[in-house]
N, C-alpha and C. Protein backbone atom coordinates (compact mmCIF):
# COMPACT_ATOMS: atom_id res chain seq x y z
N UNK A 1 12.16 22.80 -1.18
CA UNK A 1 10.89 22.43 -0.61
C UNK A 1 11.14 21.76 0.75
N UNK A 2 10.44 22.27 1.69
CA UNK A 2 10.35 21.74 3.03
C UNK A 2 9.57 20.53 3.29
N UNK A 3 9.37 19.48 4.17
CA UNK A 3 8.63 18.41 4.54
C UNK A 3 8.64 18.47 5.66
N UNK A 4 7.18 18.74 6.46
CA UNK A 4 6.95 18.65 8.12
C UNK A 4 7.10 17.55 8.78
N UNK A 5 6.85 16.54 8.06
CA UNK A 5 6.76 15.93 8.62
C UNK A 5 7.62 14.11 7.71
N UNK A 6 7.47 13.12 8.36
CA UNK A 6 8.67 11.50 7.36
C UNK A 6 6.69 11.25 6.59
N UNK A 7 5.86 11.73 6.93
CA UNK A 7 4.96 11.03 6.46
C UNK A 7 4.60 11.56 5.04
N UNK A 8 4.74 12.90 5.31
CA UNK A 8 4.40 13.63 4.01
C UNK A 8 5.46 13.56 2.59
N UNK A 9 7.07 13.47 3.34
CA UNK A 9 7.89 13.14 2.32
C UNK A 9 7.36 11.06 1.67
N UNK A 10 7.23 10.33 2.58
CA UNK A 10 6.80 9.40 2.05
C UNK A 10 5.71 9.21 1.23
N UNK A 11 4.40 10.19 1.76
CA UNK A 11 3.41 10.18 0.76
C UNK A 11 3.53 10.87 -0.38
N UNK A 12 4.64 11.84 -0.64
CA UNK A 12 5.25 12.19 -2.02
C UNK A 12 6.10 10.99 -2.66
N UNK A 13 6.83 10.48 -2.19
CA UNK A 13 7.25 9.31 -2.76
C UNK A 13 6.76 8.31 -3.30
N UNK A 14 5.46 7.86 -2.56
CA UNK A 14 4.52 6.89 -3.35
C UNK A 14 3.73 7.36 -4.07
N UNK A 15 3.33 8.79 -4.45
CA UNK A 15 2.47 9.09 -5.50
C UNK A 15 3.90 9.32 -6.74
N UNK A 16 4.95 9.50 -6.72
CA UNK A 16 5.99 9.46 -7.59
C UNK A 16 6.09 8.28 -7.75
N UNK A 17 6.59 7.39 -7.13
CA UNK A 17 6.30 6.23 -7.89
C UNK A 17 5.07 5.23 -8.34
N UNK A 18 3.98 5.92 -8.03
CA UNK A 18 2.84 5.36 -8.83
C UNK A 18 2.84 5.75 -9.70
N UNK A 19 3.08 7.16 -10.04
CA UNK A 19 3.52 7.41 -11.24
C UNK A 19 4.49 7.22 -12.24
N UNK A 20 5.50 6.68 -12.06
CA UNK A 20 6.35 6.12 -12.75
C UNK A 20 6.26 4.48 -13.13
N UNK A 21 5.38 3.49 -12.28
CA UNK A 21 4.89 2.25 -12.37
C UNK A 21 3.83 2.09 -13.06
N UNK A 22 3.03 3.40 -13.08
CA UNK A 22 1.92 3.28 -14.08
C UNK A 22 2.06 4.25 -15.47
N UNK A 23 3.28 4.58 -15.70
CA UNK A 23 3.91 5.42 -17.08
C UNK A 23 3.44 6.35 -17.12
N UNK A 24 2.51 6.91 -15.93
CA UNK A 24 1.99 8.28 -16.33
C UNK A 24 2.93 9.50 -15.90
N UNK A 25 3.74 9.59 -16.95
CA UNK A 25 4.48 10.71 -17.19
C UNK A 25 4.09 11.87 -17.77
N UNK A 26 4.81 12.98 -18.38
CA UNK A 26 4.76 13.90 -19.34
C UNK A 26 4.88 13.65 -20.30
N UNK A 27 4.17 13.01 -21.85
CA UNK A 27 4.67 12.68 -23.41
C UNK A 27 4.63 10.92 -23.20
N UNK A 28 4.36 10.45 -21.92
CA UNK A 28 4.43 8.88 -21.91
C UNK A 28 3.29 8.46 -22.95
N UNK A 29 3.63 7.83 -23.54
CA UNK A 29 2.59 6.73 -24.88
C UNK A 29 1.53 5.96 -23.87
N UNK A 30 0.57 5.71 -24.01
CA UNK A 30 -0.27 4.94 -23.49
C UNK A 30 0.14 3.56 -23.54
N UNK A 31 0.68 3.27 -24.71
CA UNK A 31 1.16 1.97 -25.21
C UNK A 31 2.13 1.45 -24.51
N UNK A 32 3.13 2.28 -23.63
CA UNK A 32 4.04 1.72 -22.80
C UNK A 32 3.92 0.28 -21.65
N UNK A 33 4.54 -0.19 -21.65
CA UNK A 33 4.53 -0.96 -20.74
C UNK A 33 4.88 -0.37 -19.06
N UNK A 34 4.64 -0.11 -18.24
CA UNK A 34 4.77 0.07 -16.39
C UNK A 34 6.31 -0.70 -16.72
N UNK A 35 7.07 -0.06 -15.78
CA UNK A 35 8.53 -0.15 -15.56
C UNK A 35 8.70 -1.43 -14.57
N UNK A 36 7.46 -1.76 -13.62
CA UNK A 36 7.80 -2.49 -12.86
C UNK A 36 5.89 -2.12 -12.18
N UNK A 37 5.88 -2.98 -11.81
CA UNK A 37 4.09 -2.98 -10.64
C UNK A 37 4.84 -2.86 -9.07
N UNK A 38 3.90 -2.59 -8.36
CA UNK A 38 4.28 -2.74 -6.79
C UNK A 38 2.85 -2.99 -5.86
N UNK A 39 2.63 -3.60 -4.76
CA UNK A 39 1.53 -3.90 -3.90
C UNK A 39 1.83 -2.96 -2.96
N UNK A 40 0.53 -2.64 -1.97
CA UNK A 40 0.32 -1.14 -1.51
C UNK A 40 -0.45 -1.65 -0.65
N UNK A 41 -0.46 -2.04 0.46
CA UNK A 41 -1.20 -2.19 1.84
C UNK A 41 -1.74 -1.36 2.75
N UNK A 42 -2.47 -0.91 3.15
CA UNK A 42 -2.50 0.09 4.46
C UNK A 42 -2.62 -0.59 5.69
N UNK A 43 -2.26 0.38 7.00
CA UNK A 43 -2.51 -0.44 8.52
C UNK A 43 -3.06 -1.82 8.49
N UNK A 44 -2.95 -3.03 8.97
CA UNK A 44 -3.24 -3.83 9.21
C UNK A 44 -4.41 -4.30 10.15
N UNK A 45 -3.48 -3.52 11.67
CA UNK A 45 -4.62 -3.36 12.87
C UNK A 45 -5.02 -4.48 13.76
N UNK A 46 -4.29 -5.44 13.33
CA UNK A 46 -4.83 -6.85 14.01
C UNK A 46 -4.94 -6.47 15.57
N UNK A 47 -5.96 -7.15 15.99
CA UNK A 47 -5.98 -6.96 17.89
C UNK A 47 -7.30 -7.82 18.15
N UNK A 48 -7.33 -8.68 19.33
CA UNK A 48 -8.08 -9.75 19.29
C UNK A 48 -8.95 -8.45 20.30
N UNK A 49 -9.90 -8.38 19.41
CA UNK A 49 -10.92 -7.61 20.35
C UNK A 49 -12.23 -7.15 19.21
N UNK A 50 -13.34 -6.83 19.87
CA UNK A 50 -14.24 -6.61 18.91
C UNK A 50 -14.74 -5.72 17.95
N UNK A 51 -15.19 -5.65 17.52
CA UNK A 51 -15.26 -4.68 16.55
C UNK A 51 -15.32 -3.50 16.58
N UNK A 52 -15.09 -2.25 16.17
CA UNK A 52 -15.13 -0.80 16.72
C UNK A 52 -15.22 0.07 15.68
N UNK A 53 -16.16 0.35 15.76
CA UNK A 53 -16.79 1.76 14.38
C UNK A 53 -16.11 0.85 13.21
N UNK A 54 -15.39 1.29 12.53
CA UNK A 54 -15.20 0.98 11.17
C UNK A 54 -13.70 -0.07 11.03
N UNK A 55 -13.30 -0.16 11.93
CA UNK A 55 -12.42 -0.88 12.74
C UNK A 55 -12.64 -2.41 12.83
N UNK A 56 -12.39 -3.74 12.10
CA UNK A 56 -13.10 -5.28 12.25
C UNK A 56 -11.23 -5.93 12.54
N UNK A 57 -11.00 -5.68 13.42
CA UNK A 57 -9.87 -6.20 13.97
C UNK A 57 -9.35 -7.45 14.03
N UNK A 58 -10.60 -8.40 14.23
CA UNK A 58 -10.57 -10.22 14.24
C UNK A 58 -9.93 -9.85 12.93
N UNK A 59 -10.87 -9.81 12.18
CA UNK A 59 -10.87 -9.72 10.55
C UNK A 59 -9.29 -9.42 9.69
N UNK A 60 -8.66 -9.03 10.67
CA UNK A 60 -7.15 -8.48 9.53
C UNK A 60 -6.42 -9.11 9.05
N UNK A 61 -6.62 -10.37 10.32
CA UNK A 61 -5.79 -11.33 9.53
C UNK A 61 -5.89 -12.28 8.02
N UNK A 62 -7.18 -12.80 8.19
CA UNK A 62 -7.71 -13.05 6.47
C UNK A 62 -7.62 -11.91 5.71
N UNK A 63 -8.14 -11.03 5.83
CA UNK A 63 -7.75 -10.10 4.60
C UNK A 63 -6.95 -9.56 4.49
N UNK A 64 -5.22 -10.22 5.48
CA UNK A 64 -4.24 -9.96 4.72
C UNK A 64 -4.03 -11.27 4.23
N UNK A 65 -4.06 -12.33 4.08
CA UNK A 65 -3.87 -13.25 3.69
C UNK A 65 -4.87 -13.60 2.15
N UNK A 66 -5.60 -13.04 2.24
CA UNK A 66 -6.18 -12.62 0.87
C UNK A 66 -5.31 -11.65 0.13
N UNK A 67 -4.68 -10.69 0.67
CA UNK A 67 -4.04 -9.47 -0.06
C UNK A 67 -2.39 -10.62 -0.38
N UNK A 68 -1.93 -10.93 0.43
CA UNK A 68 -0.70 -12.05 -0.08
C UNK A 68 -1.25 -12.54 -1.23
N UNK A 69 -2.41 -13.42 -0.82
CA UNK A 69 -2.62 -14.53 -2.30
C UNK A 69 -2.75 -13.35 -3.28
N UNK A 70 -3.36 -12.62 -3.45
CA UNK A 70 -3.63 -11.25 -4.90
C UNK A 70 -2.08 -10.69 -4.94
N UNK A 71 -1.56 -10.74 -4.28
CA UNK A 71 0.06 -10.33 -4.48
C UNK A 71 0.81 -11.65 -5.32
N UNK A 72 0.91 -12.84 -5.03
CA UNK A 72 1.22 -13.69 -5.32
C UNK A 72 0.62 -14.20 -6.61
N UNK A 73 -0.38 -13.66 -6.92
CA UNK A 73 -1.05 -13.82 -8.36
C UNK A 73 -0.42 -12.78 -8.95
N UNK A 74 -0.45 -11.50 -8.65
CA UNK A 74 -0.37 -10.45 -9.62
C UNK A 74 1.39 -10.38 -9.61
N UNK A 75 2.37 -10.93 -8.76
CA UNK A 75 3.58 -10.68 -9.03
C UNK A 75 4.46 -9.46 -9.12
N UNK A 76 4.16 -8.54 -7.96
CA UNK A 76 4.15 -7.25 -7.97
C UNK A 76 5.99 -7.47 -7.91
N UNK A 77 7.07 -6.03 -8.44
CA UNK A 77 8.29 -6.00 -7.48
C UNK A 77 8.77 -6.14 -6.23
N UNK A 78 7.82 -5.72 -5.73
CA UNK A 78 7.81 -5.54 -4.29
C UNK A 78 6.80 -4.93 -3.58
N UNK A 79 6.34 -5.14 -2.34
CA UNK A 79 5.37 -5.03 -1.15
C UNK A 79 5.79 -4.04 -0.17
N UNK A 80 4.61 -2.68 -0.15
CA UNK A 80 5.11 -1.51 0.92
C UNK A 80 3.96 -2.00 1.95
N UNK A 81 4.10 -2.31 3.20
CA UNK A 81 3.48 -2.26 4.06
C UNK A 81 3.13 -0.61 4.95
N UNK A 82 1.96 -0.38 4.53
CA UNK A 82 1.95 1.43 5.46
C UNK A 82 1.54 1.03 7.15
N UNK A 83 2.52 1.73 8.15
CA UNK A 83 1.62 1.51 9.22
C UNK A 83 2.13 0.69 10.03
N UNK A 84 1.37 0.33 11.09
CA UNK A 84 1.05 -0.67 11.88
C UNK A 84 0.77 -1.97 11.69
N UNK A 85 1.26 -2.90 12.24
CA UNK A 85 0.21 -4.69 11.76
C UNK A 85 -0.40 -5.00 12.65
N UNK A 86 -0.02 -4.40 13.92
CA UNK A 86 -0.95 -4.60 15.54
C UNK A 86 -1.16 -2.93 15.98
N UNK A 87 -2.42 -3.42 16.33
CA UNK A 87 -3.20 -2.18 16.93
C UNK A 87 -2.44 -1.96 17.96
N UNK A 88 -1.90 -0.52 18.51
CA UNK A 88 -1.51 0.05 19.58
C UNK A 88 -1.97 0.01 20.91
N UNK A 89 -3.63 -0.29 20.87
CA UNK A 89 -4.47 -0.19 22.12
C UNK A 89 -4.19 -1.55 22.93
């Protein structure tokens, strides 16, 4: 199997391991316990500027700092950051 592109092999990788963190295998028991949890972020985007279509840029920073504290509650293995944390523009 070919991959065009690092994004598409990565987005096969995280649906494989969602699947393996959430036991949904072939013959997996429902009853199983997840091998391990993980936290899943997308772009960040921070950029001191105003708002833009669907885009709240001020805003990224609290709601990553909300996504830490829900990480820090839920006790994941580990944290994939997708992306960017500062807007390019």
């Amino acid at each position: 199997m070919k991959f065009r592109s690092r994004a598409r092999l990565t987005a096969l990788f995280l649906v494989v391991l969602v699947g393996v963190s959430l036991g949904v295998m072939a013959g997996a028991s429902p009853s199983l316990s997840p091998l391990f949890t993980f936290g899943l972020t997308a772009d960040v985007q921070y950029r001191d500027a105003e708002t833009s279509g669907t885009r709240f840029y001020r805003e990224s920073t609290a709601k990553l700092v909300e996504a830490v504290d829900r990480f820090n509650a839920l006790r994941p293995a580990f944290v994939v950051q997708l992306g960017d944390l500062v807007d390019g523009a």
